[in-house]
Protein backbone atom coordinates (compact mmCIF):
# COMPACT_ATOMS: atom_id res chain seq x y z
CA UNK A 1 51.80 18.17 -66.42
CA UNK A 2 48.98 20.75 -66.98
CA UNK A 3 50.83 21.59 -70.27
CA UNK A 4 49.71 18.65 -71.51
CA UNK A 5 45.94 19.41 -71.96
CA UNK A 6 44.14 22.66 -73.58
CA UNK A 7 43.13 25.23 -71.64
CA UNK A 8 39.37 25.63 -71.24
CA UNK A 9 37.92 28.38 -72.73
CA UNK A 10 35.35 29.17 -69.57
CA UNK A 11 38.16 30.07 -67.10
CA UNK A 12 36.59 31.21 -63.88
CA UNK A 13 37.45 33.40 -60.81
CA UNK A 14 38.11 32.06 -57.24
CA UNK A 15 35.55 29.08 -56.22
CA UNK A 16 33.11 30.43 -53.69
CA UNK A 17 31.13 27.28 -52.75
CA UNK A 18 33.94 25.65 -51.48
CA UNK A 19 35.00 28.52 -49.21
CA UNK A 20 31.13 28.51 -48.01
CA UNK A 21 31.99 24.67 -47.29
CA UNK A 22 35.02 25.48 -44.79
CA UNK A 23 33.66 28.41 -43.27
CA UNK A 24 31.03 26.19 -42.51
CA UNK A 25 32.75 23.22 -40.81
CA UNK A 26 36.04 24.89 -39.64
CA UNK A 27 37.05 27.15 -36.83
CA UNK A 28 39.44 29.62 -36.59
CA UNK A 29 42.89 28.14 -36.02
CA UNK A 30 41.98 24.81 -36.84
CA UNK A 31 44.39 21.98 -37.80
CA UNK A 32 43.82 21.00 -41.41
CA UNK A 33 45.66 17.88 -43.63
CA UNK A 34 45.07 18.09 -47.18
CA UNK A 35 45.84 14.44 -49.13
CA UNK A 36 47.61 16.03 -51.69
CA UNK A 37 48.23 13.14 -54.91
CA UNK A 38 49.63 15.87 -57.32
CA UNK A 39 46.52 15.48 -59.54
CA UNK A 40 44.39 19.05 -60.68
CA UNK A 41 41.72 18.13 -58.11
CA UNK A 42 44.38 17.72 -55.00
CA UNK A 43 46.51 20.55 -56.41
CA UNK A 44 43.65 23.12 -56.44
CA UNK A 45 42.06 22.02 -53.10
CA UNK A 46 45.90 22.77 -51.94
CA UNK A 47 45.61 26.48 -53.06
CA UNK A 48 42.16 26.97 -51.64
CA UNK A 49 43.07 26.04 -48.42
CA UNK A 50 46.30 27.68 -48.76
CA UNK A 51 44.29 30.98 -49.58
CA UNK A 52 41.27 30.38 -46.76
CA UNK A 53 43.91 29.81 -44.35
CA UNK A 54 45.66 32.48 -44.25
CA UNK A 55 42.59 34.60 -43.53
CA UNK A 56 41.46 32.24 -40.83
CA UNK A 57 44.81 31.50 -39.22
CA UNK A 58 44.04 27.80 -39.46
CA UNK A 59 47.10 25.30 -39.53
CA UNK A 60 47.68 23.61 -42.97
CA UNK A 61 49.99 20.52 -43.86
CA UNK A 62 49.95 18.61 -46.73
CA UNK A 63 50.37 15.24 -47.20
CA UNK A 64 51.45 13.12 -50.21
CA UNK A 65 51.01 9.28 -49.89
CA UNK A 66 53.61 7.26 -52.02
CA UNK A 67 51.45 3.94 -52.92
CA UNK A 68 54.81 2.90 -54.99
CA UNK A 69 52.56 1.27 -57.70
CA UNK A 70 53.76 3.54 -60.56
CA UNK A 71 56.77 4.08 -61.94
CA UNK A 72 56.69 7.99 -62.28
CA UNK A 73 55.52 7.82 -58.18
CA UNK A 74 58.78 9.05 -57.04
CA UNK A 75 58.45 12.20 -59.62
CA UNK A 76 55.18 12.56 -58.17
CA UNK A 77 56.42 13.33 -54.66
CA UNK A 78 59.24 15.22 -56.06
CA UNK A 79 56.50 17.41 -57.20
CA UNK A 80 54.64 17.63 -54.63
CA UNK A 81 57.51 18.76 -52.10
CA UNK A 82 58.36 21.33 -54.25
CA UNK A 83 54.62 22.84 -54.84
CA UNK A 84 54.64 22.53 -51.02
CA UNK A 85 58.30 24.53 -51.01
CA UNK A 86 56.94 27.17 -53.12
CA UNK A 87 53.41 27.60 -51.24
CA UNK A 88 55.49 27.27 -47.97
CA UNK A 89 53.23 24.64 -46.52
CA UNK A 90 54.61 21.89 -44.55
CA UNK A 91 54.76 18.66 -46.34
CA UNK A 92 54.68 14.95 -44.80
CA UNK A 93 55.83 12.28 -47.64
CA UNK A 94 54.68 8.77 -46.23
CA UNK A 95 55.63 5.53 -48.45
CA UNK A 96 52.85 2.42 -48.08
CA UNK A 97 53.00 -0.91 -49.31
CA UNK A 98 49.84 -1.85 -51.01
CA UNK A 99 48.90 -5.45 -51.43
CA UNK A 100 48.26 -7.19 -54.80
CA UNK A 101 44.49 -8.66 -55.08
CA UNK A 102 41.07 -8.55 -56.72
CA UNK A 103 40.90 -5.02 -56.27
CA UNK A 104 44.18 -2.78 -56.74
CA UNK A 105 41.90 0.20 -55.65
CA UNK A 106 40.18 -1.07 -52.77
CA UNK A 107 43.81 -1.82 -51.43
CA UNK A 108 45.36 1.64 -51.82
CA UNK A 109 42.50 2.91 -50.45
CA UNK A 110 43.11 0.72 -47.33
CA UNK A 111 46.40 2.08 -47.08
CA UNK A 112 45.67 5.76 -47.26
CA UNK A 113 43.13 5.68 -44.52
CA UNK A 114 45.35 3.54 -42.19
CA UNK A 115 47.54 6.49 -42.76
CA UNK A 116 44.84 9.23 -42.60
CA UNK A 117 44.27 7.60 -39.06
CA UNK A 118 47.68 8.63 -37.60
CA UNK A 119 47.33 12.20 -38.36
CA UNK A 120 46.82 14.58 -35.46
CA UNK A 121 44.56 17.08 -37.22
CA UNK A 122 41.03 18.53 -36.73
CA UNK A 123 40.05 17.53 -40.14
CA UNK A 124 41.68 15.36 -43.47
CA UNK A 125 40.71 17.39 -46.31
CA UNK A 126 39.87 15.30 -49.57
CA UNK A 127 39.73 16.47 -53.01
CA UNK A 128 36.82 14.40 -54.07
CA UNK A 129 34.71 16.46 -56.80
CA UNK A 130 30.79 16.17 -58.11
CA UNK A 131 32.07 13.76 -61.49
CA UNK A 132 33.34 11.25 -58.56
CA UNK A 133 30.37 10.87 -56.75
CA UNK A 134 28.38 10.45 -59.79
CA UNK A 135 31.15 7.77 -60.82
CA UNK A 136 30.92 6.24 -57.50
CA UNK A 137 27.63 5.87 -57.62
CA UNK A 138 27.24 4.28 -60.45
CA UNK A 139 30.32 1.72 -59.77
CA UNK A 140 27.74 0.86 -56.62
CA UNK A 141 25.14 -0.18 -58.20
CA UNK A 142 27.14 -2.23 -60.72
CA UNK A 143 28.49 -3.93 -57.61
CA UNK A 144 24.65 -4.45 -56.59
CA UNK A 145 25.26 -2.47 -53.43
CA UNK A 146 22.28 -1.60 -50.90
CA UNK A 147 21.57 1.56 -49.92
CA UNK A 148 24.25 2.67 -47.77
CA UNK A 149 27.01 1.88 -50.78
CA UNK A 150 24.96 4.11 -52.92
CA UNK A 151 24.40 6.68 -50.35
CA UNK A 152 26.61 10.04 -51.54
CA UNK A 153 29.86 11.00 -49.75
CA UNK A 154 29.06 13.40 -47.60
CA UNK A 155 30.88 16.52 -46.79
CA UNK A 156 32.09 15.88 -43.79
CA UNK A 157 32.46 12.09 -42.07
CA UNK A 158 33.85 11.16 -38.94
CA UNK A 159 35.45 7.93 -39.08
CA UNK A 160 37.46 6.18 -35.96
CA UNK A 161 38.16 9.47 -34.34
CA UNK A 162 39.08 11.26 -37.86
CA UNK A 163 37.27 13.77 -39.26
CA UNK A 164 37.07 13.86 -43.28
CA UNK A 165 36.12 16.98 -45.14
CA UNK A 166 35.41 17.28 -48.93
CA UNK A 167 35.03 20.92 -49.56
CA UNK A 168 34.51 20.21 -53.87
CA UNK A 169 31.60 18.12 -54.02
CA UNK A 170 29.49 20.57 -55.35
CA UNK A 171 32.07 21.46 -57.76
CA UNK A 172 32.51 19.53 -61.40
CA UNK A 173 35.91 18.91 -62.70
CA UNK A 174 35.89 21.16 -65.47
CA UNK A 175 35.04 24.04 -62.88
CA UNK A 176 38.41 22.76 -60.99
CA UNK A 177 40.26 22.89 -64.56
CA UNK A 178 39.16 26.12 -65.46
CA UNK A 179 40.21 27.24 -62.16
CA UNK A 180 44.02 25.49 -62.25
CA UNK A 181 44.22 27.53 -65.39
CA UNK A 182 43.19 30.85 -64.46
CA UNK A 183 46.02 30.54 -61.80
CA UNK A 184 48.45 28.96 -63.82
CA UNK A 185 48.61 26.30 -61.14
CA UNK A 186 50.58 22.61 -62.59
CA UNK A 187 49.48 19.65 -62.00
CA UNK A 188 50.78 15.62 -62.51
CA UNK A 189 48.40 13.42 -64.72
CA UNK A 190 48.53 10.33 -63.36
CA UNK A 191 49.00 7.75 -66.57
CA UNK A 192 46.78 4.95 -65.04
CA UNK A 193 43.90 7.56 -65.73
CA UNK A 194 43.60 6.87 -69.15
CA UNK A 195 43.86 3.03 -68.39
CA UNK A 196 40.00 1.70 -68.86
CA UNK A 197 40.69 -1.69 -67.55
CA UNK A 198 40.18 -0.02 -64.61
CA UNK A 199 35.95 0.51 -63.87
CA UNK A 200 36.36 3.75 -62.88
CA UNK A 201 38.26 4.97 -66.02
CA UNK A 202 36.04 2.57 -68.34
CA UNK A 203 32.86 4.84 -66.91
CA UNK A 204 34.72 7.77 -67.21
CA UNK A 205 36.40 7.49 -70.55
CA UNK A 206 33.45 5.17 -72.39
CA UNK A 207 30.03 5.47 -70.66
CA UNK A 208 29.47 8.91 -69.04
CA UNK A 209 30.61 10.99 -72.23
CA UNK A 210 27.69 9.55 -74.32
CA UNK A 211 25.07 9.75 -70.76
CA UNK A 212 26.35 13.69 -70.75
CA UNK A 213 24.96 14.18 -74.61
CA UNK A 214 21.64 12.80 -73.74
CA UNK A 215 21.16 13.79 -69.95
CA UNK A 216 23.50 16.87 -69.38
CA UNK A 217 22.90 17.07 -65.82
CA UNK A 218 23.42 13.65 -64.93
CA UNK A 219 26.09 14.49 -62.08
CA UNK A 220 23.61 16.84 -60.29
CA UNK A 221 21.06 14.28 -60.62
CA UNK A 222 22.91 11.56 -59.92
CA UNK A 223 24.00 13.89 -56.54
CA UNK A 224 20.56 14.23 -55.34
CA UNK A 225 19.53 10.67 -56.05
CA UNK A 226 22.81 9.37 -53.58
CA UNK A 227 21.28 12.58 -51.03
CA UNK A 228 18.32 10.86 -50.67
CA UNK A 229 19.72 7.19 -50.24
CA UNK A 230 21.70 8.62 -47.36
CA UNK A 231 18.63 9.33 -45.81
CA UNK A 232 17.27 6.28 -46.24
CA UNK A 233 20.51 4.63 -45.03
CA UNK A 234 20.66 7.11 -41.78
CA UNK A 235 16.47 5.96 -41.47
CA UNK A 236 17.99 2.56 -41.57
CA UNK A 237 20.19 3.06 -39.05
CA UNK A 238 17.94 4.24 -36.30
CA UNK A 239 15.75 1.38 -37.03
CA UNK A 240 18.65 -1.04 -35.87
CA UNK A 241 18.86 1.22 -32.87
CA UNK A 242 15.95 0.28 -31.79
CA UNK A 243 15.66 -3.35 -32.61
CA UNK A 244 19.17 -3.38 -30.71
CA UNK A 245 17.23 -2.24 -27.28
CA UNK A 246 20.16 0.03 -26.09
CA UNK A 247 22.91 -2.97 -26.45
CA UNK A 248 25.98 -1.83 -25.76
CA UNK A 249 28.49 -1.70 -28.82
CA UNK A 250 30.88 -3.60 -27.12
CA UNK A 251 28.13 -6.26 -25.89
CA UNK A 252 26.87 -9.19 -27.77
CA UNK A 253 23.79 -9.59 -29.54
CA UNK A 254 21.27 -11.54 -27.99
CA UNK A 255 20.38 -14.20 -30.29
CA UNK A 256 16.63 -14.46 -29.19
CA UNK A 257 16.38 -10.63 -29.84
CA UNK A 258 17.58 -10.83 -33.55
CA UNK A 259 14.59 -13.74 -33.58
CA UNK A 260 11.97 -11.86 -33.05
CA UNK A 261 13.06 -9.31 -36.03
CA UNK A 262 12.86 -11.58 -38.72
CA UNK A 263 15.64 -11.71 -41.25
CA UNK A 264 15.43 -8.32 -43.05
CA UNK A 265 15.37 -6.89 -39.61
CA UNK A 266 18.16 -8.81 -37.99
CA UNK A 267 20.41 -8.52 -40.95
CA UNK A 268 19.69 -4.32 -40.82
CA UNK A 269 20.34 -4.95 -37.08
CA UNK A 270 23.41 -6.90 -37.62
CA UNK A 271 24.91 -4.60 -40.54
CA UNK A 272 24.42 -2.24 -37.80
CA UNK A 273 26.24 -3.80 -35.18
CA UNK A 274 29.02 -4.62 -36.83
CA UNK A 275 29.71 -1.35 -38.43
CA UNK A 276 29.80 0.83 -35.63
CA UNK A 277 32.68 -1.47 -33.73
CA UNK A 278 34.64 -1.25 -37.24
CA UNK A 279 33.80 -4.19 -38.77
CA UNK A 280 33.45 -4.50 -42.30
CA UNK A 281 30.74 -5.64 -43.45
CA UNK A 282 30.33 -8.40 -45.71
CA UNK A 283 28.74 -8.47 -49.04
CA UNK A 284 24.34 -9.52 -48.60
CA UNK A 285 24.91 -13.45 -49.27
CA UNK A 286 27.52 -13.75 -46.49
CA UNK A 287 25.61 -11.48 -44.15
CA UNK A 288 22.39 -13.74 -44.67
CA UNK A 289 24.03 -16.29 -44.06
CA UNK A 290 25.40 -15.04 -40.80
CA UNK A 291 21.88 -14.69 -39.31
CA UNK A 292 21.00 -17.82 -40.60
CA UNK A 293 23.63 -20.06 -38.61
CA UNK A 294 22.99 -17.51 -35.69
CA UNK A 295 19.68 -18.01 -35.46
CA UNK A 296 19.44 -21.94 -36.07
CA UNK A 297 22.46 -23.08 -34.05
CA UNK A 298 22.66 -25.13 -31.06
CA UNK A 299 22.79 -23.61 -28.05
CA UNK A 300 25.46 -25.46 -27.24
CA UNK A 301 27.69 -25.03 -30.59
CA UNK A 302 30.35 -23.02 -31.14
CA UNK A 303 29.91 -21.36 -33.91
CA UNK A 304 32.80 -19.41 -35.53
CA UNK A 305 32.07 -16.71 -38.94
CA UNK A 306 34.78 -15.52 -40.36
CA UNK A 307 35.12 -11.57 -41.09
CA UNK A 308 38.00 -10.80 -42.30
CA UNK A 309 39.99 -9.49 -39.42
CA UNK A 310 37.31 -10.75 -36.90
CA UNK A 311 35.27 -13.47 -35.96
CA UNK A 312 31.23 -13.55 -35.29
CA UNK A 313 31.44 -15.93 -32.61
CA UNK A 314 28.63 -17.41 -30.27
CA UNK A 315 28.61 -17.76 -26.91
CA UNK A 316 25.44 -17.43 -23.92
CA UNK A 317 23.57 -17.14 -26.63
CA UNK A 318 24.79 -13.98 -28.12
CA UNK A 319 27.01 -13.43 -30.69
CA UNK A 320 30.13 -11.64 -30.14
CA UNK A 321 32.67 -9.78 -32.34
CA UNK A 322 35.91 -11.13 -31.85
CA UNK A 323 39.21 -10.04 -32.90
CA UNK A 324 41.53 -12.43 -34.41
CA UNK A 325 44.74 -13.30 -33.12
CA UNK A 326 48.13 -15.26 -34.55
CA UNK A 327 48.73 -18.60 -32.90
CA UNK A 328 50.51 -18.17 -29.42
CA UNK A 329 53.57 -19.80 -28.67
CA UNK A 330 53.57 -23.24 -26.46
CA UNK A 331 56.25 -21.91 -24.35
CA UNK A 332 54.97 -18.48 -23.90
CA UNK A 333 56.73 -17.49 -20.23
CA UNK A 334 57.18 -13.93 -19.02
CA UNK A 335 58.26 -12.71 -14.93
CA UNK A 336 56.58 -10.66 -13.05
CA UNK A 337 59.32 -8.12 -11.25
CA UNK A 338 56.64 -6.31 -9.33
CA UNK A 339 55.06 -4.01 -11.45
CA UNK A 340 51.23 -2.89 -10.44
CA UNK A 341 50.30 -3.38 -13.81
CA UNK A 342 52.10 -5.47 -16.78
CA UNK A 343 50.80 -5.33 -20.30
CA UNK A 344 50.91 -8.20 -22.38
CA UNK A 345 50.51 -7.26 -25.47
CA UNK A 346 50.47 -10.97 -26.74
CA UNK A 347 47.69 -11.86 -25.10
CA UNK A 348 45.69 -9.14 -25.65
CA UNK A 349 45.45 -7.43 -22.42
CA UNK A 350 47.33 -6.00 -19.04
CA UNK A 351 47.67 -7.96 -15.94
CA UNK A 352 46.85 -6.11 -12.93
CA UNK A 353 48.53 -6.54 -9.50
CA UNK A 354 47.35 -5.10 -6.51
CA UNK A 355 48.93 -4.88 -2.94
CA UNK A 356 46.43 -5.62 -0.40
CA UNK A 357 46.61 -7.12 2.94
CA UNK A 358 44.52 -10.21 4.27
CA UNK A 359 43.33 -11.35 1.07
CA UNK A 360 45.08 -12.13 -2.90
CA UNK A 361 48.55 -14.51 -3.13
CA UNK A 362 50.51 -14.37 -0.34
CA UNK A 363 54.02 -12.96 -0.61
CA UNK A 364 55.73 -14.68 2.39
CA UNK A 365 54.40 -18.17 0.77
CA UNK A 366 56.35 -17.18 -2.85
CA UNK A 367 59.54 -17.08 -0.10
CA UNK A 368 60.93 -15.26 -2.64
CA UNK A 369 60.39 -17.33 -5.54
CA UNK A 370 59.69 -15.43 -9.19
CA UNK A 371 55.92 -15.65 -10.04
CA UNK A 372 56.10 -16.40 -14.08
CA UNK A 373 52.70 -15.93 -16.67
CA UNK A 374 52.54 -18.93 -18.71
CA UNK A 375 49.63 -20.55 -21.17
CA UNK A 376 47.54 -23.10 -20.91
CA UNK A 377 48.80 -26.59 -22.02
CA UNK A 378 45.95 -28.97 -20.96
CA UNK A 379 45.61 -30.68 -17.99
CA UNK A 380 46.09 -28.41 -15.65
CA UNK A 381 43.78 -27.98 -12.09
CA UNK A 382 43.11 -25.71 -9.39
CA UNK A 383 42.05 -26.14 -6.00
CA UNK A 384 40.89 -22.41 -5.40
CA UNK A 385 38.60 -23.79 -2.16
CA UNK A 386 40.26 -25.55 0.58
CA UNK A 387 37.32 -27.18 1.58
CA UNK A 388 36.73 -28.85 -2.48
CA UNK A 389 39.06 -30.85 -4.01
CA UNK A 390 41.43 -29.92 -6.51
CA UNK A 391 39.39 -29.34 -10.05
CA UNK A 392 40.36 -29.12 -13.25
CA UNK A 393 41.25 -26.21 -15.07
CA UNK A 394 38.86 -26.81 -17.97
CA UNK A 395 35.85 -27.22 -15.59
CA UNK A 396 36.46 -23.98 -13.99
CA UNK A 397 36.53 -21.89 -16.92
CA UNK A 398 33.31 -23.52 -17.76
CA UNK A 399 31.93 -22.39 -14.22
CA UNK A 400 33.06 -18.79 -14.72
CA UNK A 401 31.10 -17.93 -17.84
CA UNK A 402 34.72 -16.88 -19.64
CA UNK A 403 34.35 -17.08 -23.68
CA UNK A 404 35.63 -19.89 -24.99
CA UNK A 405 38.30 -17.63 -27.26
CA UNK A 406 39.64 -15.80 -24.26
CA UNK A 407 40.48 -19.53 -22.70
CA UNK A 408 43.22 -19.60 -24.84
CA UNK A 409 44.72 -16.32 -24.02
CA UNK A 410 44.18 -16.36 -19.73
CA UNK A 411 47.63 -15.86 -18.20
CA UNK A 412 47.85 -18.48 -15.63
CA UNK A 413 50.33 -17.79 -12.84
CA UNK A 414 52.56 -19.52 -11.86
CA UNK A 415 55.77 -20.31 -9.28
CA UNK A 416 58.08 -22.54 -10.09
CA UNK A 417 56.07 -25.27 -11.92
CA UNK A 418 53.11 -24.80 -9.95
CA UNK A 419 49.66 -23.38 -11.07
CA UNK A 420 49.07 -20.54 -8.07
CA UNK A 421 46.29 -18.66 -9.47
CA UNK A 422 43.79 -17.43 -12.82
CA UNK A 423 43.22 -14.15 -12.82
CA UNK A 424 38.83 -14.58 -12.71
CA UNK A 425 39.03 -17.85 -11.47
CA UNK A 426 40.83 -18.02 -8.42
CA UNK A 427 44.21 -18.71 -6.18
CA UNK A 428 45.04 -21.81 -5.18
CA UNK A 429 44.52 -22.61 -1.36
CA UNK A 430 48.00 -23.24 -0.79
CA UNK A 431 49.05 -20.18 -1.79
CA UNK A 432 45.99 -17.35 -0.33
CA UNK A 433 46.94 -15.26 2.26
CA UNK A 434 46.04 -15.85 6.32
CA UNK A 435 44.81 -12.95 8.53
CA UNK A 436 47.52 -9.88 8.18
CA UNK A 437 49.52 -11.24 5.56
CA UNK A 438 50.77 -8.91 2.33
CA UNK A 439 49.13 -9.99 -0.49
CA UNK A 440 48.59 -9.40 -3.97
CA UNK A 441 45.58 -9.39 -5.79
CA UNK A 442 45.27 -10.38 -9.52
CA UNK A 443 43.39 -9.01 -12.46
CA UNK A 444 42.88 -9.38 -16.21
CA UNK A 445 42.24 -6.33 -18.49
CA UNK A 446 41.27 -7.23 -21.73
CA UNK A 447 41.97 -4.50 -24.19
């Protein structure tokens, strides 16, 4: 608790720079989430927004994310709930599981923003201070990052439809200690803090003490430096906007264009790409090597990079971003009962069905049969043009341009335990309507 550290002798009044920062980025009446963790920083941001609020008549909640990695975590939440009790500010207590790896902190910081996602707010409020940026930044350029890792948080960031605000960064955290004591505000310390096998508490505890005595204003320095990498990094960024020629984020990248870059180009370009359709971005020997195999492979290869979550595949001579799905089941069978659209989530899309008349499957030649979605097996043809002879399933999907990692996933329809129709492909010529028959037309939606 608070009790458990000396009160600063340089107690000061209410902070105004922060209140300059939400007057700045917030409306009147909007929705605001504060991460509350329990810790000074978290606890004070709390009470600011607490105060600023009720003179704007913004919304505040508070919410406390349970990682369940400490042992005093379930005191921490009791704590939380009743600061929030006292302050009268609604409190959400979420529990996540974080996953044991390399990087303990890079995990629980997964977690929290997969949480920070479901929140319907106009803004996440974070209690991130000036001593973390200057502590992030130098973690980032231990890790050898490039210029976008060293770039300083900003003060506000929207990130897949969530706005993040961090109204302290100008503010140190003695300032925010001082300030916890003036108001006799409590606070948790968290007991991995002290901990310097972690990097962060190693530079804290060890390395910027003794950088303080020498260069006292390291953390404003330090602050402007990460400033002006942003710029560089937002620079950067409209670069690959160009070299991209207006190519659509959802659209592959045409290999030929990356080509005529050259390699620090097409790897800016690339970095580029993949960011802004939420892909992270791997470290700068992985991402070389991702132009190299794009740019020396066959054109008739199928080249497959992993990402994580996501695969850089190549196809038409572009590369593609493609999400990665679990193995589908041999047997996968599900009925159509009429429905105008039917999502299968399995596959990764919705099949459409539309009513028509004179054209699609023909109703009165399903005589009433159940029309099932299956997958594809092997072996399987199509005779889509009564005049052609039957043709093999493989060939057509060949014919029709469709990736070769959506092959897998096509519903094929089916009645009884015959192959009627792919959606993109065609309808068998036994089974296409004649002149005034009801029909039904089908489509695949990809999500």
């Amino acid at each position: 608790m608070a009790g458990s550290r000396k009160s600063p002798k340089n107690n000061v009044g209410l902070l105004i720079q922060p209140f300059q920062v939400l007057q700045h980025h917030l409306q009147r009446g909007s929705r605001i989430v504060v991460a509350l963790s329990g810790g000074v920083d978290s606890v004070v941001l709390c009470d600011l927004l607490r105060r600023y609020c009720q003179r704007r008549c913004c919304e505040l909640r508070a919410l406390h994310i349970n990682h369940q990695i400490s042992p005093n975590a379930t005191q921490w939440a009791r704590f939380c709930r009743a600061l929030c009790g006292a302050w009268k500010i609604p409190l959400t207590i979420v529990k996540v599981s974080v996953k044991s790896g390399d990087s303990l902190e890079a995990s629980a910081r997964a977690a929290r923003y997969r949480v920070f996602a479901q929140q319907h707010a106009d803004c996440i409020a974070l209690a991130h201070n000036r001593d973390d940026q200057a502590e992030t930044l130098l973690l980032q350029l231990l890790r050898g990052a490039g210029v976008r890792g060293l770039s300083a948080m900003p003060v506000t960031r929207t990130e897949a439809n969530v706005t993040f605000l961090r109204p302290l960064l100008d503010v140190t955290r003695d300032e925010i200690e001082a300030y916890a004591w003036k108001h006799k505000i409590e606070w948790i310390e968290d007991e991995s803090n002290s901990d310097i096998y972690f990097d962060r508490n190693f530079l804290r505890h060890k390395i910027l003490p003794v950088l303080a005595r020498r260069y006292p204003a390291y953390r404003t320095t330090l602050a402007r430096a990460g400033r002006n990498l942003a710029e560089s990094a937002q620079l950067l960024d409209e670069l690959a906007a160009i070299d991209l020629d207006g190519t659509n984020s959802e659209e592959g990248v045409a290999v030929a264009l990356l080509s005529r870059l050259g390699t620090a180009r097409a790897k800016n370009a690339l970095r580029y790409h993949l960011r802004r359709n939420g892909v992270m971005v791997p470290n700068a020997a992985r991402l070389e090597e991702c132009v190299r195999q794009a740019l020396t492979t066959r054109r008739d290869a199928r080249l497959s990079i992993d990402l994580d979550g996501n695969e850089l595949r190549y196809f038409a001579e572009k590369l593609f971003i493609v999400k990665k799905r679990g193995k589908l089941p041999v047997d996968y069978q599900k009925t159509w009962r009429g429905e105008t659209r039917m999502r299968l989530k399995e596959l990764g899309g919705t099949l459409t069905m539309r009513c028509v008349h004179g054209r699609g499957i023909s109703l009165a030649k399903l005589d009433g049969k159940s029309l099932t979605v299956r997958l594809r097996r092997g072996g399987e043809n199509l005779q889509p043009d009564a005049n052609r002879p039957r043709r093999s399933l493989k060939n057509l999907l060949q014919e029709t341009r469709i990736p070769p990692w959506q092959r897998a996933a096509m519903p094929l329809l089916y009645c009884g335990k015959i192959l009627i129709c792919v959606p993109g492909v065609g309808i068998d010529a036994a089974y296409q309507t004649t002149r005034g028959e009801s029909g039904v037309v089908p489509g695949w939606e990809v999500a």
